[in-house]
Protein backbone atom coordinates (compact mmCIF):
# COMPACT_ATOMS: atom_id res chain seq x y z
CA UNK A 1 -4.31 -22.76 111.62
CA UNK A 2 -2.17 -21.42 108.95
CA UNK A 3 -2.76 -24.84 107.27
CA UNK A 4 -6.98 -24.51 106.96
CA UNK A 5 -6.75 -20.73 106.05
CA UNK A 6 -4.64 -21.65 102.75
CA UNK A 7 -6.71 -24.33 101.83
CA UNK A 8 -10.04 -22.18 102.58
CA UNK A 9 -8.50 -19.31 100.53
CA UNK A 10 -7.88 -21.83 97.46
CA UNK A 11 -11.25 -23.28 97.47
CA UNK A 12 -13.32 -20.14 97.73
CA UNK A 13 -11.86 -19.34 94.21
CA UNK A 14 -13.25 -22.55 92.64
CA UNK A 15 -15.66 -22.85 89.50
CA UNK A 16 -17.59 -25.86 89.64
CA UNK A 17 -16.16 -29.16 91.03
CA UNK A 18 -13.46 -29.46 88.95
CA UNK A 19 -10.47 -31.31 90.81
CA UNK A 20 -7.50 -29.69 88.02
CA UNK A 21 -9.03 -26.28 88.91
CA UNK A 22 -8.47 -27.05 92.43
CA UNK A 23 -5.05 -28.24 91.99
CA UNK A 24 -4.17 -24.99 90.17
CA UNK A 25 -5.16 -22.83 93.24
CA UNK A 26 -3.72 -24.87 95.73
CA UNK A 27 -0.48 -25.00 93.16
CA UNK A 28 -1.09 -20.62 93.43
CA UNK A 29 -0.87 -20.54 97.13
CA UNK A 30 1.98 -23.50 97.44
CA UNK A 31 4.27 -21.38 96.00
CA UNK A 32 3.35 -17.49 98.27
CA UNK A 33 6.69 -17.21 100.63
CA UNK A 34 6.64 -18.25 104.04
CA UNK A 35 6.72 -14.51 105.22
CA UNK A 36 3.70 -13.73 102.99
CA UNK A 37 2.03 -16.53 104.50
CA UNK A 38 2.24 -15.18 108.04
CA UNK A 39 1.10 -11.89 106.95
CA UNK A 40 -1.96 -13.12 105.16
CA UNK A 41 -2.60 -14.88 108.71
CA UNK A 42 -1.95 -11.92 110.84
CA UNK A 43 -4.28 -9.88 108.35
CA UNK A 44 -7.05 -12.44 108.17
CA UNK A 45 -6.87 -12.67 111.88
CA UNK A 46 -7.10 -9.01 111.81
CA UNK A 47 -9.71 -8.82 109.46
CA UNK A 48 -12.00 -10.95 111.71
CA UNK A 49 -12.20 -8.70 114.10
CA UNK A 50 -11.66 -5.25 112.06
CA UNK A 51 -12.58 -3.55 108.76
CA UNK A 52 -8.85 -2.89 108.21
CA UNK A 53 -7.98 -2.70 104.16
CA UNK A 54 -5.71 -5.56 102.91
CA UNK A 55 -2.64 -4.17 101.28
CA UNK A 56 -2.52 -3.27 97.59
CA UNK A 57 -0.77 -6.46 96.46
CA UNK A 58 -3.21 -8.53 98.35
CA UNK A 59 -6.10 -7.06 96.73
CA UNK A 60 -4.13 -8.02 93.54
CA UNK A 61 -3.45 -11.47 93.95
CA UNK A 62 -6.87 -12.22 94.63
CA UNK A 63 -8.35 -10.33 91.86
CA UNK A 64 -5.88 -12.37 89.42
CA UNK A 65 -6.41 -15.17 90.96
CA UNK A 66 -10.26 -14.81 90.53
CA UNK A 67 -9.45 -13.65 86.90
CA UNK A 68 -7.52 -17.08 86.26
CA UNK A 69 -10.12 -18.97 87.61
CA UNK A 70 -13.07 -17.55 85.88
CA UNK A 71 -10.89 -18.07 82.01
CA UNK A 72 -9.94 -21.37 83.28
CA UNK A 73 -13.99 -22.62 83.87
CA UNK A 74 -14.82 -20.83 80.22
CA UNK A 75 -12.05 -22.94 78.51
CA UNK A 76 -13.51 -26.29 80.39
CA UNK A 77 -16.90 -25.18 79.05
CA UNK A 78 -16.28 -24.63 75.70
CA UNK A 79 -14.36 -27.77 74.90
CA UNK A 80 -17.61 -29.84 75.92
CA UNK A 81 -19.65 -30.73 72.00
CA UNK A 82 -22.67 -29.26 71.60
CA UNK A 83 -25.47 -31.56 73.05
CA UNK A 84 -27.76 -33.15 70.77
CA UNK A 85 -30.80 -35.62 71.19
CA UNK A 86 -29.77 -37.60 67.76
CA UNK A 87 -26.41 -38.51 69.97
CA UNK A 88 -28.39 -39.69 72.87
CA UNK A 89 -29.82 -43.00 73.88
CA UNK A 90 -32.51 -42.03 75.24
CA UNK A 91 -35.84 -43.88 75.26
CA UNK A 92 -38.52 -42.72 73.18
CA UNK A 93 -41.15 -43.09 75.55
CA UNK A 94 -39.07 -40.58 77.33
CA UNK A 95 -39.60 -37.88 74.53
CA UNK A 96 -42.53 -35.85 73.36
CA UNK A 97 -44.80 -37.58 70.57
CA UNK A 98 -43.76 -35.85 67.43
CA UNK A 99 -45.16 -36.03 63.82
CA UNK A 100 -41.91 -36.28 61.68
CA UNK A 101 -43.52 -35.89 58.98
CA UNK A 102 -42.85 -32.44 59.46
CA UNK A 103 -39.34 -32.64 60.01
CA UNK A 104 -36.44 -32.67 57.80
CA UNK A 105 -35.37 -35.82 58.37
CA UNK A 106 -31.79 -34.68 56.86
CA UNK A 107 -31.14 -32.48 59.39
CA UNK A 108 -31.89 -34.49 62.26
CA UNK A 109 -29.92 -37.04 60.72
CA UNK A 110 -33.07 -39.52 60.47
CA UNK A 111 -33.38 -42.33 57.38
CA UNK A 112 -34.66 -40.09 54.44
CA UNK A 113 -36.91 -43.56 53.76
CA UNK A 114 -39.81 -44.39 56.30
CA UNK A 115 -39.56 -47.96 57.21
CA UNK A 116 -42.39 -50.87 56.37
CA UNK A 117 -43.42 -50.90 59.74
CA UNK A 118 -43.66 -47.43 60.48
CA UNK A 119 -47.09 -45.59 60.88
CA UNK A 120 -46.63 -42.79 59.08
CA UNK A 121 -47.76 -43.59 55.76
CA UNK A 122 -46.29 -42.43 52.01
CA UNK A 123 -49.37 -40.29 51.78
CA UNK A 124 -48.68 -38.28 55.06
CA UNK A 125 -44.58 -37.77 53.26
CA UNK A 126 -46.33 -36.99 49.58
CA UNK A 127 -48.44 -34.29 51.33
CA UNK A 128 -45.53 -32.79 52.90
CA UNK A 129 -43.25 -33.04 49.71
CA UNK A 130 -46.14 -30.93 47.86
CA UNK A 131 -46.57 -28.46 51.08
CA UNK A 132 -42.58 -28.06 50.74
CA UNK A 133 -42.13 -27.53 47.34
CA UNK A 134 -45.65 -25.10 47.12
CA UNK A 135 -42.92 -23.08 49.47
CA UNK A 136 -39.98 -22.97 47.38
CA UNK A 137 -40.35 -20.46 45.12
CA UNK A 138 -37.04 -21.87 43.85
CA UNK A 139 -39.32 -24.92 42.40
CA UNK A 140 -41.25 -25.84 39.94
CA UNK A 141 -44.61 -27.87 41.58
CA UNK A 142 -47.65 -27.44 39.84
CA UNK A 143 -50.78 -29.80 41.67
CA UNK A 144 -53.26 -29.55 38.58
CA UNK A 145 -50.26 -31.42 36.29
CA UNK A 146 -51.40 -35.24 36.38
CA UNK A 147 -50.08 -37.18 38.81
CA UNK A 148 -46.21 -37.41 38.57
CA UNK A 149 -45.85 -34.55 36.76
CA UNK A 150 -45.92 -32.15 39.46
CA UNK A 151 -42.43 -31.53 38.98
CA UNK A 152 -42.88 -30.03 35.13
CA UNK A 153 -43.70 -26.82 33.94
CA UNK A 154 -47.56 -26.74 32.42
CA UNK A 155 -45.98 -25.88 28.89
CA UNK A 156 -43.87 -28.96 28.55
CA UNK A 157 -46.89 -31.37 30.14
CA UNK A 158 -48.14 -34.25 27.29
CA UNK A 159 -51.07 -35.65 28.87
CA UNK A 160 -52.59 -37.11 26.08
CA UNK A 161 -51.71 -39.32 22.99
CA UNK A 162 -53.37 -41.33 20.20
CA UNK A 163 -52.73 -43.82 17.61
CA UNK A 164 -51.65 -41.07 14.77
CA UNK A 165 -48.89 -42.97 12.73
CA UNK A 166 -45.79 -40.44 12.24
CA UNK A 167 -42.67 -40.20 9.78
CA UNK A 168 -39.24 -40.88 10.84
CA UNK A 169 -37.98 -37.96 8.77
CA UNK A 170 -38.84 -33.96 7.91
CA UNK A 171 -40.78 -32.21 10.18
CA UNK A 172 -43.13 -33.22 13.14
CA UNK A 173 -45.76 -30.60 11.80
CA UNK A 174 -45.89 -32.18 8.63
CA UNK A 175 -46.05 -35.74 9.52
CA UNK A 176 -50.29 -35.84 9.82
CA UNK A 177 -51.99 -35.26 6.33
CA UNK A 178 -55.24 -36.02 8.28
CA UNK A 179 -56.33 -36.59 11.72
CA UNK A 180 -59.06 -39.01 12.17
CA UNK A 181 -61.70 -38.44 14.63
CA UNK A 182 -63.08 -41.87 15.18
CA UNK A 183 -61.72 -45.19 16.29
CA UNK A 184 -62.23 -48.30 15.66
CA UNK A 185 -60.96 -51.61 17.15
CA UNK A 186 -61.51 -54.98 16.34
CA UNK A 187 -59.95 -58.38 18.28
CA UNK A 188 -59.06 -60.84 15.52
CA UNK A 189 -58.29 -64.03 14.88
CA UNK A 190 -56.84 -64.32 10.64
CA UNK A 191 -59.42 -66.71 10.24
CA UNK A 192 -61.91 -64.21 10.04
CA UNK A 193 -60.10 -61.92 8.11
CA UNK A 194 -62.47 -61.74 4.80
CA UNK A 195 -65.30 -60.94 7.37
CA UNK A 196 -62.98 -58.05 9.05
CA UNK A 197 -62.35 -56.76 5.75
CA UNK A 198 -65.79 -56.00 4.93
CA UNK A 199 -66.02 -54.76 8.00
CA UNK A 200 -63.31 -52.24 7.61
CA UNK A 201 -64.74 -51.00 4.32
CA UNK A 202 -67.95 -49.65 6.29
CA UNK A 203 -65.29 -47.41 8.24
CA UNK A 204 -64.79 -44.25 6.13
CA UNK A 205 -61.08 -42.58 6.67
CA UNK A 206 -62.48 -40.35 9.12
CA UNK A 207 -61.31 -43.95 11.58
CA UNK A 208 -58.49 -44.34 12.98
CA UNK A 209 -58.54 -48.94 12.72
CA UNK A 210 -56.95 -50.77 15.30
CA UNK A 211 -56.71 -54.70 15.52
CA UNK A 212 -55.87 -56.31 18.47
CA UNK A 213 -54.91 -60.48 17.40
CA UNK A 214 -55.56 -63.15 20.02
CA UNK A 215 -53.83 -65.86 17.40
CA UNK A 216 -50.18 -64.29 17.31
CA UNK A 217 -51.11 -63.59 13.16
CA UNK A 218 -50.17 -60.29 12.11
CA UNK A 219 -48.27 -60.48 9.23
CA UNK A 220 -50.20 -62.39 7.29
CA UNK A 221 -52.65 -59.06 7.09
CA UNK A 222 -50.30 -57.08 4.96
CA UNK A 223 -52.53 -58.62 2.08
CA UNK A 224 -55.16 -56.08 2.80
CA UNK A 225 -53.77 -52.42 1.36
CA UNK A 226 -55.15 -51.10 4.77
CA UNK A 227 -53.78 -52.80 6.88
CA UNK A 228 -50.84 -51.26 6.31
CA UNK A 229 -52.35 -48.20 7.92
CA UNK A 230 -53.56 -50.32 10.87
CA UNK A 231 -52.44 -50.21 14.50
CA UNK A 232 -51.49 -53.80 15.00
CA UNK A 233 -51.44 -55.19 19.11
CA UNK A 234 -50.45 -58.87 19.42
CA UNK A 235 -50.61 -60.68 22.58
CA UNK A 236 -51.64 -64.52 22.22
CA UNK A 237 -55.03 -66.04 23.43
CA UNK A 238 -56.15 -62.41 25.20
CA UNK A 239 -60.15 -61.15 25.60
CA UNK A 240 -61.39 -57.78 23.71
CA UNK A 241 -61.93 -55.99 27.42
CA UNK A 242 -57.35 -57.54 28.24
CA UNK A 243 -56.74 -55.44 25.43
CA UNK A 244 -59.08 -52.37 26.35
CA UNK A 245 -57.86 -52.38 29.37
CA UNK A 246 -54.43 -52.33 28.90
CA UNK A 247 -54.42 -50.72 25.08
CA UNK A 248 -56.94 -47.93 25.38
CA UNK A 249 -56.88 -45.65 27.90
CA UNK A 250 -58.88 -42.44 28.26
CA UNK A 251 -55.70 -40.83 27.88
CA UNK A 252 -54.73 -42.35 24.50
CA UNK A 253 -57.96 -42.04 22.44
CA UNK A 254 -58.79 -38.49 23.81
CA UNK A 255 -58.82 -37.29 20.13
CA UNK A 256 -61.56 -39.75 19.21
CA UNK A 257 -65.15 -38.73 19.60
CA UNK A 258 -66.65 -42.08 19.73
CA UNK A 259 -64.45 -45.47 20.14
CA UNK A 260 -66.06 -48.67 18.34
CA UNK A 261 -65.04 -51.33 20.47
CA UNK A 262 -66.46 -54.31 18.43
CA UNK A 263 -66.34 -58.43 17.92
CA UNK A 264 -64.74 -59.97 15.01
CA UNK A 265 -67.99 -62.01 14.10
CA UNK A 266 -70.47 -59.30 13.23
CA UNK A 267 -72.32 -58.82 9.94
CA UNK A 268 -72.79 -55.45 8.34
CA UNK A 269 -74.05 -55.54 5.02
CA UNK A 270 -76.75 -52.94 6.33
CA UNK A 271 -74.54 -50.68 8.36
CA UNK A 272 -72.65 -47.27 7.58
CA UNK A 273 -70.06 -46.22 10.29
CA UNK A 274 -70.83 -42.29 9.18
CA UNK A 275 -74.46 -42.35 9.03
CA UNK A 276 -74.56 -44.54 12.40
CA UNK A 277 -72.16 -41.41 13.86
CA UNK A 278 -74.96 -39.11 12.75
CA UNK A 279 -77.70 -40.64 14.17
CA UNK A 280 -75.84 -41.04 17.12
CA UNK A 281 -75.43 -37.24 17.69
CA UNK A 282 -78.90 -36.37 16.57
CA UNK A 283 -80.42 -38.71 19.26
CA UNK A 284 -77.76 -37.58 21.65
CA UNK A 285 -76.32 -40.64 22.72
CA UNK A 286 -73.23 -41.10 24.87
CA UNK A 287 -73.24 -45.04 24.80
CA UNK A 288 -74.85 -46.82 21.81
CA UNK A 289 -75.11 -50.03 19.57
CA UNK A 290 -76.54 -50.97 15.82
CA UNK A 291 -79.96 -52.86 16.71
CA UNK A 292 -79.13 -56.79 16.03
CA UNK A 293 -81.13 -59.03 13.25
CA UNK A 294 -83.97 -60.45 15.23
CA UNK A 295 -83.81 -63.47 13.60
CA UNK A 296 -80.20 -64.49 14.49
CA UNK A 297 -77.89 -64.44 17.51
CA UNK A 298 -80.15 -62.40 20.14
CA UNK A 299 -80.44 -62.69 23.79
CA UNK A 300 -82.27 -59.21 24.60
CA UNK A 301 -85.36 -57.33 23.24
CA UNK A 302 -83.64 -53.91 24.06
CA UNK A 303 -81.53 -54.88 21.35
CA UNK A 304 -83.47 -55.96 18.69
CA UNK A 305 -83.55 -53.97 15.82
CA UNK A 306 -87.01 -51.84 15.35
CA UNK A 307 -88.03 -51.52 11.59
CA UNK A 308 -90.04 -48.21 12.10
CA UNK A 309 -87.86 -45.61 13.80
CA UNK A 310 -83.89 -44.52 13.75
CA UNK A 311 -83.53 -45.14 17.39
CA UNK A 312 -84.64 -46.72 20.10
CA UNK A 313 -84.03 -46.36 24.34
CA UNK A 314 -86.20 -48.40 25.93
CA UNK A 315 -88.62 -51.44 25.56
CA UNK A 316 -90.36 -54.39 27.12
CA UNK A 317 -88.73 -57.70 28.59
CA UNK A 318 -90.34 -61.11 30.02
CA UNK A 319 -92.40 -60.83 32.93
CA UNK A 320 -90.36 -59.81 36.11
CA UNK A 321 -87.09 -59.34 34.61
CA UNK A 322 -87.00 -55.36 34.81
CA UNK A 323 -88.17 -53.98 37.89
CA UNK A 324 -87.92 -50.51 37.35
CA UNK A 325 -88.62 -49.78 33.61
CA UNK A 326 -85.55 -47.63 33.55
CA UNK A 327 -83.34 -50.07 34.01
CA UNK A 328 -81.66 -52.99 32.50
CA UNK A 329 -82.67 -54.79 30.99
CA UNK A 330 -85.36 -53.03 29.49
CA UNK A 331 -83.47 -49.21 29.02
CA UNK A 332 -80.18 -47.94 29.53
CA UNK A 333 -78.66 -50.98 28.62
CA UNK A 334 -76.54 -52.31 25.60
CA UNK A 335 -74.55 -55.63 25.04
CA UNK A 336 -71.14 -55.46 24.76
CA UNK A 337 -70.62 -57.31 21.42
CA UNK A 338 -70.54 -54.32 19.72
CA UNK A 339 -70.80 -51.14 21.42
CA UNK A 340 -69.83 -47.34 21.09
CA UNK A 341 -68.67 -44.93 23.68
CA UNK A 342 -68.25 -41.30 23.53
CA UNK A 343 -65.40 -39.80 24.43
CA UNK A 344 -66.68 -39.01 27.97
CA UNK A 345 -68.41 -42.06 28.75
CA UNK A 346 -65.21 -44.34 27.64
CA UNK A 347 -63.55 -42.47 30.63
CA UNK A 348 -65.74 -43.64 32.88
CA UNK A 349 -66.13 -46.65 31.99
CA UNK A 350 -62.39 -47.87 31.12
CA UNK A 351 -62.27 -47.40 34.90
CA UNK A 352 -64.81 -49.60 35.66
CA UNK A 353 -63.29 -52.83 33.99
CA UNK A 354 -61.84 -54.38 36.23
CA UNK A 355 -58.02 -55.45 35.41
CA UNK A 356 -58.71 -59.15 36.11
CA UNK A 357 -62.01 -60.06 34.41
CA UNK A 358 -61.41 -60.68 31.24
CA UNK A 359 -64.83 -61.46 29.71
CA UNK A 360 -66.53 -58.07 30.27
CA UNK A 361 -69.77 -60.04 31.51
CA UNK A 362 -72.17 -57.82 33.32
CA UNK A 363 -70.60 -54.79 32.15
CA UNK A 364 -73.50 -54.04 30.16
CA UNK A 365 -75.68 -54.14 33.00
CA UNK A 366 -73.46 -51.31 34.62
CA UNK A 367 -72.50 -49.00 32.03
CA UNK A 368 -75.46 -46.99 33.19
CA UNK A 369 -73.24 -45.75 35.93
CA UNK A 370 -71.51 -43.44 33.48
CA UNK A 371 -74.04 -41.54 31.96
CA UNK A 372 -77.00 -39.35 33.01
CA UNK A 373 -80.03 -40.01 33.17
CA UNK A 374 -78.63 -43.38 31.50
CA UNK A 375 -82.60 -44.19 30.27
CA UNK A 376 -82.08 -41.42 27.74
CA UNK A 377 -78.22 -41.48 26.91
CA UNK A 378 -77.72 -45.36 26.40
CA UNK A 379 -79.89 -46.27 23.24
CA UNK A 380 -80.12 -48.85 20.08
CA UNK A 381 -79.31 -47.39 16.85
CA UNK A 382 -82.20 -49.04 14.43
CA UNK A 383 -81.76 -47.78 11.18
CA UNK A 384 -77.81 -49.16 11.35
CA UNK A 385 -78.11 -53.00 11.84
CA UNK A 386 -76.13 -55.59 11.91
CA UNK A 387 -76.04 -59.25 12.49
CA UNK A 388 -74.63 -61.45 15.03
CA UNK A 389 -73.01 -64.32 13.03
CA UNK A 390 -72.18 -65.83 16.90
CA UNK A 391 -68.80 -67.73 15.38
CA UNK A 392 -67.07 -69.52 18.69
CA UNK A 393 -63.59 -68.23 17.78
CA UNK A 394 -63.15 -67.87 21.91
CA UNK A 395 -64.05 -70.45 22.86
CA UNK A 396 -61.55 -72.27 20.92
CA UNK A 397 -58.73 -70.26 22.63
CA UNK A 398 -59.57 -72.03 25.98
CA UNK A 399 -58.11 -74.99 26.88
CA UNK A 400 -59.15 -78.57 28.21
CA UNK A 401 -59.26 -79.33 31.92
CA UNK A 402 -60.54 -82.16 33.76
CA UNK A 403 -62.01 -84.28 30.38
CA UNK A 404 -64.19 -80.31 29.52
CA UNK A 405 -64.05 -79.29 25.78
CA UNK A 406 -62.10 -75.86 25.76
CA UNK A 407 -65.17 -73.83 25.05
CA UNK A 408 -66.87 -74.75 28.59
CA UNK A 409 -63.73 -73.54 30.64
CA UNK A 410 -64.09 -70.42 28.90
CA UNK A 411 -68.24 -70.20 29.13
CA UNK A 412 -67.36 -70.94 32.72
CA UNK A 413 -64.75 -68.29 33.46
CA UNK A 414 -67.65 -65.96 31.82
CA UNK A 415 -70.41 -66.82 34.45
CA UNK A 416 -68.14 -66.51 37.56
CA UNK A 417 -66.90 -63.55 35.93
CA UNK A 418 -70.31 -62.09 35.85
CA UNK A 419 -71.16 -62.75 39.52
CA UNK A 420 -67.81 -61.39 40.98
CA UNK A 421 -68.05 -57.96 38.85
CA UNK A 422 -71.90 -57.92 40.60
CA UNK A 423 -70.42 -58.73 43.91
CA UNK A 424 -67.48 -55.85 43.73
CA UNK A 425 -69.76 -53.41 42.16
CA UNK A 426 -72.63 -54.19 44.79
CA UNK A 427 -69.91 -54.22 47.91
CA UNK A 428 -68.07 -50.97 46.43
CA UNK A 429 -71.46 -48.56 46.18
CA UNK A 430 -71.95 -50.05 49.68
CA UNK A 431 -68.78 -49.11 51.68
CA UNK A 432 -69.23 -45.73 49.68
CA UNK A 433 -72.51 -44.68 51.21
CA UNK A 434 -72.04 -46.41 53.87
CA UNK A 435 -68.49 -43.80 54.69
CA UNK A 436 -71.31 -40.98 53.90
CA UNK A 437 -73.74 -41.77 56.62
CA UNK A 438 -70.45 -41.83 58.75
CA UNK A 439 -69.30 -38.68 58.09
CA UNK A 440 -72.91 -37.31 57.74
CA UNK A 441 -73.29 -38.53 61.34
CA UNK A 442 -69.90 -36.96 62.60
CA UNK A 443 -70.19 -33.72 61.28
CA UNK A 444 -73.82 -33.27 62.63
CA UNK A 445 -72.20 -34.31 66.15
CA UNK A 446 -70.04 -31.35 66.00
């Protein structure tokens, strides 16, 4: 009896099933005297069947012994880490579907890097990097800077460049006695050097001339007193439309007006860069070409030169070659021997070349994509002629395969050039409209 009331009295104290918090009490009431013992039997067999009030040290022990018990579950409590999910293995089909991209993965203690195989994509963490910084007030993020230079006050921002040539020495403001507002460029092989220096005397110092040399020669031009003011861009055995490409971007020729982007093999004994600028302007054309010498070197009517007008934009072909008279061949249309862009239209199309078609071929047919209407802003410039001299300085750069002269790998590259750059223009206005209808047809559905 006295036995089950000690260990009742120790147990009702307990916090939690903790077997050293047991111990304790039972260690508490171990150690009451033998006399004590009896009394706290004769009481509780009082109490049982009386409301008699235990004595004053009674009422004690228990309340310290509740005390003791209470600061002994805290301490257990306490020592326990804090819980976290990072430190668990638990399965993630357990867990919620979260989009981390709205997380900071450094606090959760995530890879800052999202893996190859994950399907949250670099755009989803590039949209939350600008949402984040927008936030920080601490941060400089400005969206209208161009791409990368988010980061960068407006006032420092260089978005543009050009072909300017600049001192080493004195002052940056003094370095340009003139800044020209045309531009020039010519892809060269030395052999035709006498014919590029005639050229290059047609071009007043209002151009900016830049010769890009398939044939690795470049020093050899030094002979001409202006070349010494020429940009010079050697890379061996390269295409006009490489060098475009790669060379001038709408970015680097912004100060130009209009960018001559011309053949090596082009006679101009009746051309004037300045007038041809003129007339250019008058007839407000944003793409543009000297009519050709219809007795040499010509493929299309629209670009035969007329003998009674200044300009011309449209004309007639062979029977069923233009179905809509608006379009190429017979308006809006230019070749791309020798033509001239605006400022505007070079934007658009340096973007349409595409980075592996070296040739150009049917880019004529598409430069009407960048202006409109393209009928009255693509146009032959009559009074400023020139002559195809049609030298096959390409076609020497190819090279023999399979028992073919060099020049028919190279005509060939050109025709399967010209069918892919109709096949990815055709298939890319395609999937464009064909993403309108869808999200015509979704937004009407809600």
């Amino acid at each position: 009896m006295k036995s089950t009331l000690l260990t009742s009295l120790a147990t009702s104290f307990q916090v939690g099933p903790n077997k050293q918090q047991t111990s304790f009490n039972f260690y508490i009431a171990a150690h009451i005297p033998c006399k004590y013992q009896d009394t706290i039997v004769n009481r509780m067999g009082i109490l049982s069947r009386s409301t008699v009030s235990k004595k004053p040290n009674e009422t004690m022990r228990l309340i310290v012994t509740t005390f003791l018990g209470v600061v002994f579950g805290f301490l257990i409590g306490v020592s326990f880490p804090t819980l976290s999910l990072t430190k668990l293995n638990i399965s993630s089909s357990l867990l919620p579907s979260v989009d981390l991209s709205y997380v900071d993965s450094r606090k959760l203690g995530l890879p800052t890097e999202t893996p190859s195989g994950s399907s949250y994509s670099r755009k989803d963490n590039n949209n939350t990097t600008q949402v984040q910084n927008l936030n920080d007030k601490s941060k400089i993020w400005v969206p209208s800077n161009p791409r990368g230079a988010e980061r960068l006050p407006p006032g420092i921002v260089e978005a543009e460049s050009d072909f300017y040539l600049r001192r080493l020495w004195g002052k940056p403001s003094e370095d340009l006695t003139s800044t020209p507002k045309y531009l020039v460029t010519f892809t060269v092989g030395y052999d035709q050097r006498k014919n590029i220096d005639a050229n290059i005397k047609k071009f007043s110092g209002n151009f900016t001339v830049l010769l890009f040399h398939y044939d690795g020669r470049v020093s050899e031009w030094d002979e001409f007193e202006w070349s010494k003011q020429a940009i010079h861009v050697s890379v061996r055995k390269q295409t006009k439309w490489w060098y475009a490409k790669r060379f001038l971007h709408p970015d680097i020729v912004a100060p130009y007006d209009y960018i001559f982007i011309w053949d090596e093999d082009l006679g101009v004994d009746h051309f004037n860069a300045e007038e041809y600028i003129e007339l250019v302007k008058k007839h407000g054309l944003e793409i543009s070409q000297p009519g050709l010498e219809p007795n040499k070197g010509l493929t299309w009517q629209m670009t035969k030169r007329r003998g009674d007008r200044e300009v011309h934009k449209i004309t007639e072909e062979k029977p069923g070659w233009c179905t809509d008279p608006h379009l190429p061949p017979c308006a809006a249309f230019v070749e791309i021997m020798a033509p001239v862009f605006s400022r505007n239209a070079w934007r658009c199309v340096w973007h349409m070349i595409q980075n592996d078609l070296v040739h150009g071929w049917g880019l004529d047919f598409a430069l009407r994509k960048c202006v409109e209407p393209a009928h009255e802003k693509i146009g032959v410039v009559d009074s400023q002629w020139i002559v195809h001299q049609t030298v096959p300085s390409l076609g020497n750069q190819g090279q023999s395969e399979n028992g073919k002269a060099p020049w028919k790998g190279v005509r060939d590259r050109c025709r399967g050039e010209w069918t892919m750059f109709q096949n990815r223009l055709s298939n890319a206005e395609n999937a464009y409209f064909r993403s309108k209808a869808m999200e015509s047809s979704n937004s009407k559905a809600h």
